[in-house]
PDB file of N, CA and C in Angstrom:
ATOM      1  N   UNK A   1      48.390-138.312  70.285  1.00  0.00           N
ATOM      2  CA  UNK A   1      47.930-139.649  69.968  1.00  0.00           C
ATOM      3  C   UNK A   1      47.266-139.684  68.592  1.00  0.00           C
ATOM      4  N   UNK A   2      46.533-138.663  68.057  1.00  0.00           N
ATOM      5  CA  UNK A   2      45.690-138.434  66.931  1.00  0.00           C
ATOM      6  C   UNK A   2      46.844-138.297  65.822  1.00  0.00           C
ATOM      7  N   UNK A   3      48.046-137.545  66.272  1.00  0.00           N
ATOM      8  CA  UNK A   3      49.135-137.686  65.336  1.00  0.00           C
ATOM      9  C   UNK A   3      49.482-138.833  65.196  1.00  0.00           C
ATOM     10  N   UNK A   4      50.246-139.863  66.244  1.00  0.00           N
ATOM     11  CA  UNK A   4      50.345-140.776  65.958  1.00  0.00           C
ATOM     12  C   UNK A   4      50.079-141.941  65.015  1.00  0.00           C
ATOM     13  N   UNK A   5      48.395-141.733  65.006  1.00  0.00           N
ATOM     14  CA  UNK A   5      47.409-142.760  64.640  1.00  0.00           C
ATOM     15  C   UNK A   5      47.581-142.352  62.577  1.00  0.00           C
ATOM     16  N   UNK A   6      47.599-141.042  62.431  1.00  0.00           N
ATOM     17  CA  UNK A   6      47.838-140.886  61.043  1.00  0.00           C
ATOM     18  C   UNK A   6      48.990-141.140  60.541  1.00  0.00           C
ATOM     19  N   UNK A   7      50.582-141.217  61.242  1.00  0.00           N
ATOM     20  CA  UNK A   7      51.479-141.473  61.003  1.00  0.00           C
ATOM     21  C   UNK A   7      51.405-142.673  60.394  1.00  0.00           C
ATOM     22  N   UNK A   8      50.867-143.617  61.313  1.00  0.00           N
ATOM     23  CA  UNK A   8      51.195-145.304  61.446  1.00  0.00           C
ATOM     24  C   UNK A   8      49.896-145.441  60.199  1.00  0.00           C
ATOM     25  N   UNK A   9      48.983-144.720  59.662  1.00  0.00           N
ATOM     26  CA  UNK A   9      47.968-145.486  58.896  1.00  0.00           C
ATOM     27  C   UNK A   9      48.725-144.959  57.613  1.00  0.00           C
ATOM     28  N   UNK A  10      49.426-143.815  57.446  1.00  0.00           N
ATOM     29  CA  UNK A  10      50.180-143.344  56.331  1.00  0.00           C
ATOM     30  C   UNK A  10      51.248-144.350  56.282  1.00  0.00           C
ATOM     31  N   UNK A  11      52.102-144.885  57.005  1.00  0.00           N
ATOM     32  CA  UNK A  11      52.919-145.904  56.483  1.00  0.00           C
ATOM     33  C   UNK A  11      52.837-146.965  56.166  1.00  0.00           C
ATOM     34  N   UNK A  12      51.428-147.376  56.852  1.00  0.00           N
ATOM     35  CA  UNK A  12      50.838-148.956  56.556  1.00  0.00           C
ATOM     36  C   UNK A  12      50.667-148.715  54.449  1.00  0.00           C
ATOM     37  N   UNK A  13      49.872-147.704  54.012  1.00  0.00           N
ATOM     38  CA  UNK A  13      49.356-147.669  53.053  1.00  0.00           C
ATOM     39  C   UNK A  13      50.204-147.479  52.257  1.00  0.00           C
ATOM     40  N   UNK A  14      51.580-146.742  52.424  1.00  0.00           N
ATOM     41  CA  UNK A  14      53.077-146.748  51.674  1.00  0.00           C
ATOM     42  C   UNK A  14      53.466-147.951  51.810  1.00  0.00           C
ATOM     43  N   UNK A  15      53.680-148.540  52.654  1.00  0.00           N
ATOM     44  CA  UNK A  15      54.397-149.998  52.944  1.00  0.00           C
ATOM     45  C   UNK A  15      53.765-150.849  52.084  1.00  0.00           C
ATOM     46  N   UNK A  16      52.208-150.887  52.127  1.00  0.00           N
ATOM     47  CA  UNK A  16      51.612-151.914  50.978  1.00  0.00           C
ATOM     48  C   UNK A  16      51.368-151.627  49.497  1.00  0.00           C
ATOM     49  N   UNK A  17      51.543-150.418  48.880  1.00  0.00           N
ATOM     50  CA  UNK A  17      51.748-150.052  47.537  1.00  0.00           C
ATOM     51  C   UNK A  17      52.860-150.400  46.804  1.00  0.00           C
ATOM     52  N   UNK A  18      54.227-150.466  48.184  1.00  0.00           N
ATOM     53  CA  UNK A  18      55.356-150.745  47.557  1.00  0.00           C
ATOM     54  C   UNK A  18      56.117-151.928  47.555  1.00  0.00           C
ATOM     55  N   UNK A  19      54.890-153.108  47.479  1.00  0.00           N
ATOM     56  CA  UNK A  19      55.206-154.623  47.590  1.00  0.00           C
ATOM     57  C   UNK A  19      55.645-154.615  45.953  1.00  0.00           C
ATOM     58  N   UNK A  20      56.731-155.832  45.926  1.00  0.00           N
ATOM     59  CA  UNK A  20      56.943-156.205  44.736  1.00  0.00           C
ATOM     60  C   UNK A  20      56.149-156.938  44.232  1.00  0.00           C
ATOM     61  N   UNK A  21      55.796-156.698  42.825  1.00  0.00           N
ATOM     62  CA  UNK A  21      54.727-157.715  41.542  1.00  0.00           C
ATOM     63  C   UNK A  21      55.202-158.901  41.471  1.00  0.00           C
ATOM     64  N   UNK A  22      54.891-160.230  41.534  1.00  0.00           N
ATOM     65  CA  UNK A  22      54.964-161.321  40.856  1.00  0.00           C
ATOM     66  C   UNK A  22      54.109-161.351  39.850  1.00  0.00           C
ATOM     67  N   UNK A  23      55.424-162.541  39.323  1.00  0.00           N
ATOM     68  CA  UNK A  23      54.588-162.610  37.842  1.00  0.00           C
ATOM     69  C   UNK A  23      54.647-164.077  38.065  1.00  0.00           C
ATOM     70  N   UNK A  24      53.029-164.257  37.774  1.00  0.00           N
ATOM     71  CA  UNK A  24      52.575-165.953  37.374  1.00  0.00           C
ATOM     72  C   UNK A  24      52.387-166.379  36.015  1.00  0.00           C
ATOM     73  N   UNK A  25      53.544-165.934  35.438  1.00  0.00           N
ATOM     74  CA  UNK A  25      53.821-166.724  33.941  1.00  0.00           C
ATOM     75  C   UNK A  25      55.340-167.456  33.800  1.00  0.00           C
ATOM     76  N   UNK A  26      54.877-168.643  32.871  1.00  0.00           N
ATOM     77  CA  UNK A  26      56.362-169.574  33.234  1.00  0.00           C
ATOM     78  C   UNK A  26      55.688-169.596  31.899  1.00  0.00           C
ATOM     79  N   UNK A  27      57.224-169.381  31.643  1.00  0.00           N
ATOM     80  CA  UNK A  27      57.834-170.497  29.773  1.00  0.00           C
ATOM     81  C   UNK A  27      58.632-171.608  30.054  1.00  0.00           C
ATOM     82  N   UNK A  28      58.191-172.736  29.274  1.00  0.00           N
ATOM     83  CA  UNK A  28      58.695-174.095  29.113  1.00  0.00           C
ATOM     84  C   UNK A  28      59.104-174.147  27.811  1.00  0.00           C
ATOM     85  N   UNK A  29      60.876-174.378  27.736  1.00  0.00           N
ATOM     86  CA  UNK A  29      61.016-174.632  26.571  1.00  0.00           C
ATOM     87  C   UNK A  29      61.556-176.557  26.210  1.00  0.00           C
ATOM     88  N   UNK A  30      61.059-176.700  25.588  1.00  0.00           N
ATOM     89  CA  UNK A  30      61.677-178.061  25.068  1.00  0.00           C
ATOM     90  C   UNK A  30      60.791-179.043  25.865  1.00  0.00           C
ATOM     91  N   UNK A  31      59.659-178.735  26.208  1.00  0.00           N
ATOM     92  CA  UNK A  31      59.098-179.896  27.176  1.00  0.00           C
ATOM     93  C   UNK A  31      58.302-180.349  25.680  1.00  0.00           C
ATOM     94  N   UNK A  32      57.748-181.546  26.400  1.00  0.00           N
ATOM     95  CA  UNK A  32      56.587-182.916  25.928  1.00  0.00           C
ATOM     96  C   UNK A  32      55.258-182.191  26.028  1.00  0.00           C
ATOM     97  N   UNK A  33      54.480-182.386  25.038  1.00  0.00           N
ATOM     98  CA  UNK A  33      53.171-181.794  25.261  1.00  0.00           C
ATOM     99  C   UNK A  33      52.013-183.035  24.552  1.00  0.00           C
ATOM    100  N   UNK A  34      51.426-183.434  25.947  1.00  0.00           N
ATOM    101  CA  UNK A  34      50.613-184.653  25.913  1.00  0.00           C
ATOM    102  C   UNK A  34      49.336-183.735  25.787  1.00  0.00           C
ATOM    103  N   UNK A  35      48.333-183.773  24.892  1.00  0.00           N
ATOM    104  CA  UNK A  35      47.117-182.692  25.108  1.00  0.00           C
ATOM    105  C   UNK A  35      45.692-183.712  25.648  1.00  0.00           C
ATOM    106  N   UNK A  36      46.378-184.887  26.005  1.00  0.00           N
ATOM    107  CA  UNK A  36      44.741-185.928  26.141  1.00  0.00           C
ATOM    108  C   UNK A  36      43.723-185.908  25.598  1.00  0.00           C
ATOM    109  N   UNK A  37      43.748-185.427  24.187  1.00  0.00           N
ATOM    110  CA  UNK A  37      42.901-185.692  22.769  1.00  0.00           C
ATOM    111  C   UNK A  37      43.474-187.230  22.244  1.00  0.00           C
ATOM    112  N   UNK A  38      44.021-188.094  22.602  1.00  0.00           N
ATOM    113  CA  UNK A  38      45.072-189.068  21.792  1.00  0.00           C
ATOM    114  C   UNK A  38      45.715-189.124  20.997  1.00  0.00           C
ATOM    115  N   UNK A  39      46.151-187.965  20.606  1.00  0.00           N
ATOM    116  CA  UNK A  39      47.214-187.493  19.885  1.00  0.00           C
ATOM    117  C   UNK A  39      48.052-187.981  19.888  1.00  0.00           C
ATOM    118  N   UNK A  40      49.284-188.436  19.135  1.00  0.00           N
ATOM    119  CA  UNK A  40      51.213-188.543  19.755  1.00  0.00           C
ATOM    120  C   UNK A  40      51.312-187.585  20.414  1.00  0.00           C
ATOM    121  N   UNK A  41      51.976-187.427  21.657  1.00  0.00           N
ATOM    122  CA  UNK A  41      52.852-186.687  22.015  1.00  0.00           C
ATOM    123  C   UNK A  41      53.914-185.831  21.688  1.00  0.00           C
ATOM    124  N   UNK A  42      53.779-184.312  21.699  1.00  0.00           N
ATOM    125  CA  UNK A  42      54.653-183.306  20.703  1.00  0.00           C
ATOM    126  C   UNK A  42      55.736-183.059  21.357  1.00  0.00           C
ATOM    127  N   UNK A  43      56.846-183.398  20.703  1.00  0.00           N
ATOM    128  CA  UNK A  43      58.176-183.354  21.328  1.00  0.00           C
ATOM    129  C   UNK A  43      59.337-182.196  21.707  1.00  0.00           C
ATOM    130  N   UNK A  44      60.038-181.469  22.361  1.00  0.00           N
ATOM    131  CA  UNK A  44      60.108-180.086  21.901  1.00  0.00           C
ATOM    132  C   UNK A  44      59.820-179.018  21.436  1.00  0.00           C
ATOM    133  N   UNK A  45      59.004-178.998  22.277  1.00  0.00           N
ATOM    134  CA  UNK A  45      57.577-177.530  22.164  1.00  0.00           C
ATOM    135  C   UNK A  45      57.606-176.761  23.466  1.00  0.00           C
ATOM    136  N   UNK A  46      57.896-175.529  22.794  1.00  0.00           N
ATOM    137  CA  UNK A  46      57.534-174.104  23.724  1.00  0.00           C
ATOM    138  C   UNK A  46      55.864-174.249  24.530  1.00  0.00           C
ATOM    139  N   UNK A  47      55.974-174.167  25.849  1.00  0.00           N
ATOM    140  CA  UNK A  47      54.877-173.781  26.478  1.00  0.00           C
ATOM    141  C   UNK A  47      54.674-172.591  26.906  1.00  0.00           C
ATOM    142  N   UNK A  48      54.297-171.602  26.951  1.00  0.00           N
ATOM    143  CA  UNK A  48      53.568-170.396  28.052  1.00  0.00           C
ATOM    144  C   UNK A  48      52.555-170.747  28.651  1.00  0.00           C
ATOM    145  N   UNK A  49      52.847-171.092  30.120  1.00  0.00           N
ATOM    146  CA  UNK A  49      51.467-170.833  31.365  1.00  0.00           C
ATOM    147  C   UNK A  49      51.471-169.230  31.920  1.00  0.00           C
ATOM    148  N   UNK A  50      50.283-169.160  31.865  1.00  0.00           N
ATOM    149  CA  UNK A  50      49.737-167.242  32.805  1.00  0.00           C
ATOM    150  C   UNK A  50      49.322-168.183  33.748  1.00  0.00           C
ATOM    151  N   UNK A  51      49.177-167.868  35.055  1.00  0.00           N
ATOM    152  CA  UNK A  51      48.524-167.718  36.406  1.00  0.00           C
ATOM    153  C   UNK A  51      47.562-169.373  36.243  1.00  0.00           C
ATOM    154  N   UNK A  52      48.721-169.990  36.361  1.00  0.00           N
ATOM    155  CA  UNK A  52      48.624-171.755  36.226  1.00  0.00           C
ATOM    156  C   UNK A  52      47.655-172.620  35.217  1.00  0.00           C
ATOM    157  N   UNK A  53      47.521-171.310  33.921  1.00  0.00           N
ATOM    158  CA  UNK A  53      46.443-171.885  32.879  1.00  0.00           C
ATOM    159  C   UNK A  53      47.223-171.812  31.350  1.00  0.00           C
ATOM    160  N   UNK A  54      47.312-172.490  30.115  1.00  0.00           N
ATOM    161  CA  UNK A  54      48.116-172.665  29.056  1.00  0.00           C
ATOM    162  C   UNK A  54      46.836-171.025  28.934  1.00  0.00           C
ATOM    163  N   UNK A  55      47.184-170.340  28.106  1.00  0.00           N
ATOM    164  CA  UNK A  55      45.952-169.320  27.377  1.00  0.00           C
ATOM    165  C   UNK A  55      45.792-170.019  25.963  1.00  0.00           C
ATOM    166  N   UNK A  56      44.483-169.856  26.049  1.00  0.00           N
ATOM    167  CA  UNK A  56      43.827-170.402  24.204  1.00  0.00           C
ATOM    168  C   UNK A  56      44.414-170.025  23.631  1.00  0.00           C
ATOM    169  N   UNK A  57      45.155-169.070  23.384  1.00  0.00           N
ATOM    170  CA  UNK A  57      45.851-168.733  22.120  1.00  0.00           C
ATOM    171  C   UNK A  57      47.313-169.470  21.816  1.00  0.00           C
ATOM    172  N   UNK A  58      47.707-169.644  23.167  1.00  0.00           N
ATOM    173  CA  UNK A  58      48.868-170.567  23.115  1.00  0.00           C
ATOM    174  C   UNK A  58      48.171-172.185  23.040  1.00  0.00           C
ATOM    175  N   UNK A  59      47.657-172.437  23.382  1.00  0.00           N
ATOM    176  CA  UNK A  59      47.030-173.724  22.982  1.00  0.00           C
ATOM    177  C   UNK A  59      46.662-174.041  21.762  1.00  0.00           C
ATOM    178  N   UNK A  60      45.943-173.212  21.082  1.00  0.00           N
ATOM    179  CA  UNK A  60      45.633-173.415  19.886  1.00  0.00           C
ATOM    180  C   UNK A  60      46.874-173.302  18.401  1.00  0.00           C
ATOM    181  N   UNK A  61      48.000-172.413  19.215  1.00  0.00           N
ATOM    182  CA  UNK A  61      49.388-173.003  18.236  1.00  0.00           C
ATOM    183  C   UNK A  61      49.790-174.041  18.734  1.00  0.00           C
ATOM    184  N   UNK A  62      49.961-174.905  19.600  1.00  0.00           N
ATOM    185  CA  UNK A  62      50.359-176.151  19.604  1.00  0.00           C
ATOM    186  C   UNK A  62      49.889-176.984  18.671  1.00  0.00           C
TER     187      UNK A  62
END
């Protein structure tokens, strides 16, 4: 039973190391970029979102 119990905790801990990565980054190409400063609206512009946020650095080239 003591064997057992190390078997099944050794595969739990293999089984969860070897989940696949998502990646929470999306590129938008050619979209509208409204920034709600009142700006015009920029027409055909590259976006990069990371993990559902623009990053400052991509914001600040827009």
């Amino acid at each position: 039973m003591k064997y057992l119990l190390i078997i099944l905790v050794s595969l739990g801990s293999l089984l969860s190391s070897a989940t696949a990565e998502v990646s929470n980054t999306t590129f938008l190409n050619g979209a509208t970029v409204i920034d709600g400063t009142g700006a015009e609206p920029r027409p055909n512009t590259a976006v990069l979102i990371e993990a559902a946020r623009v990053p400052e650095s991509a914001a600040s080239m827009l």
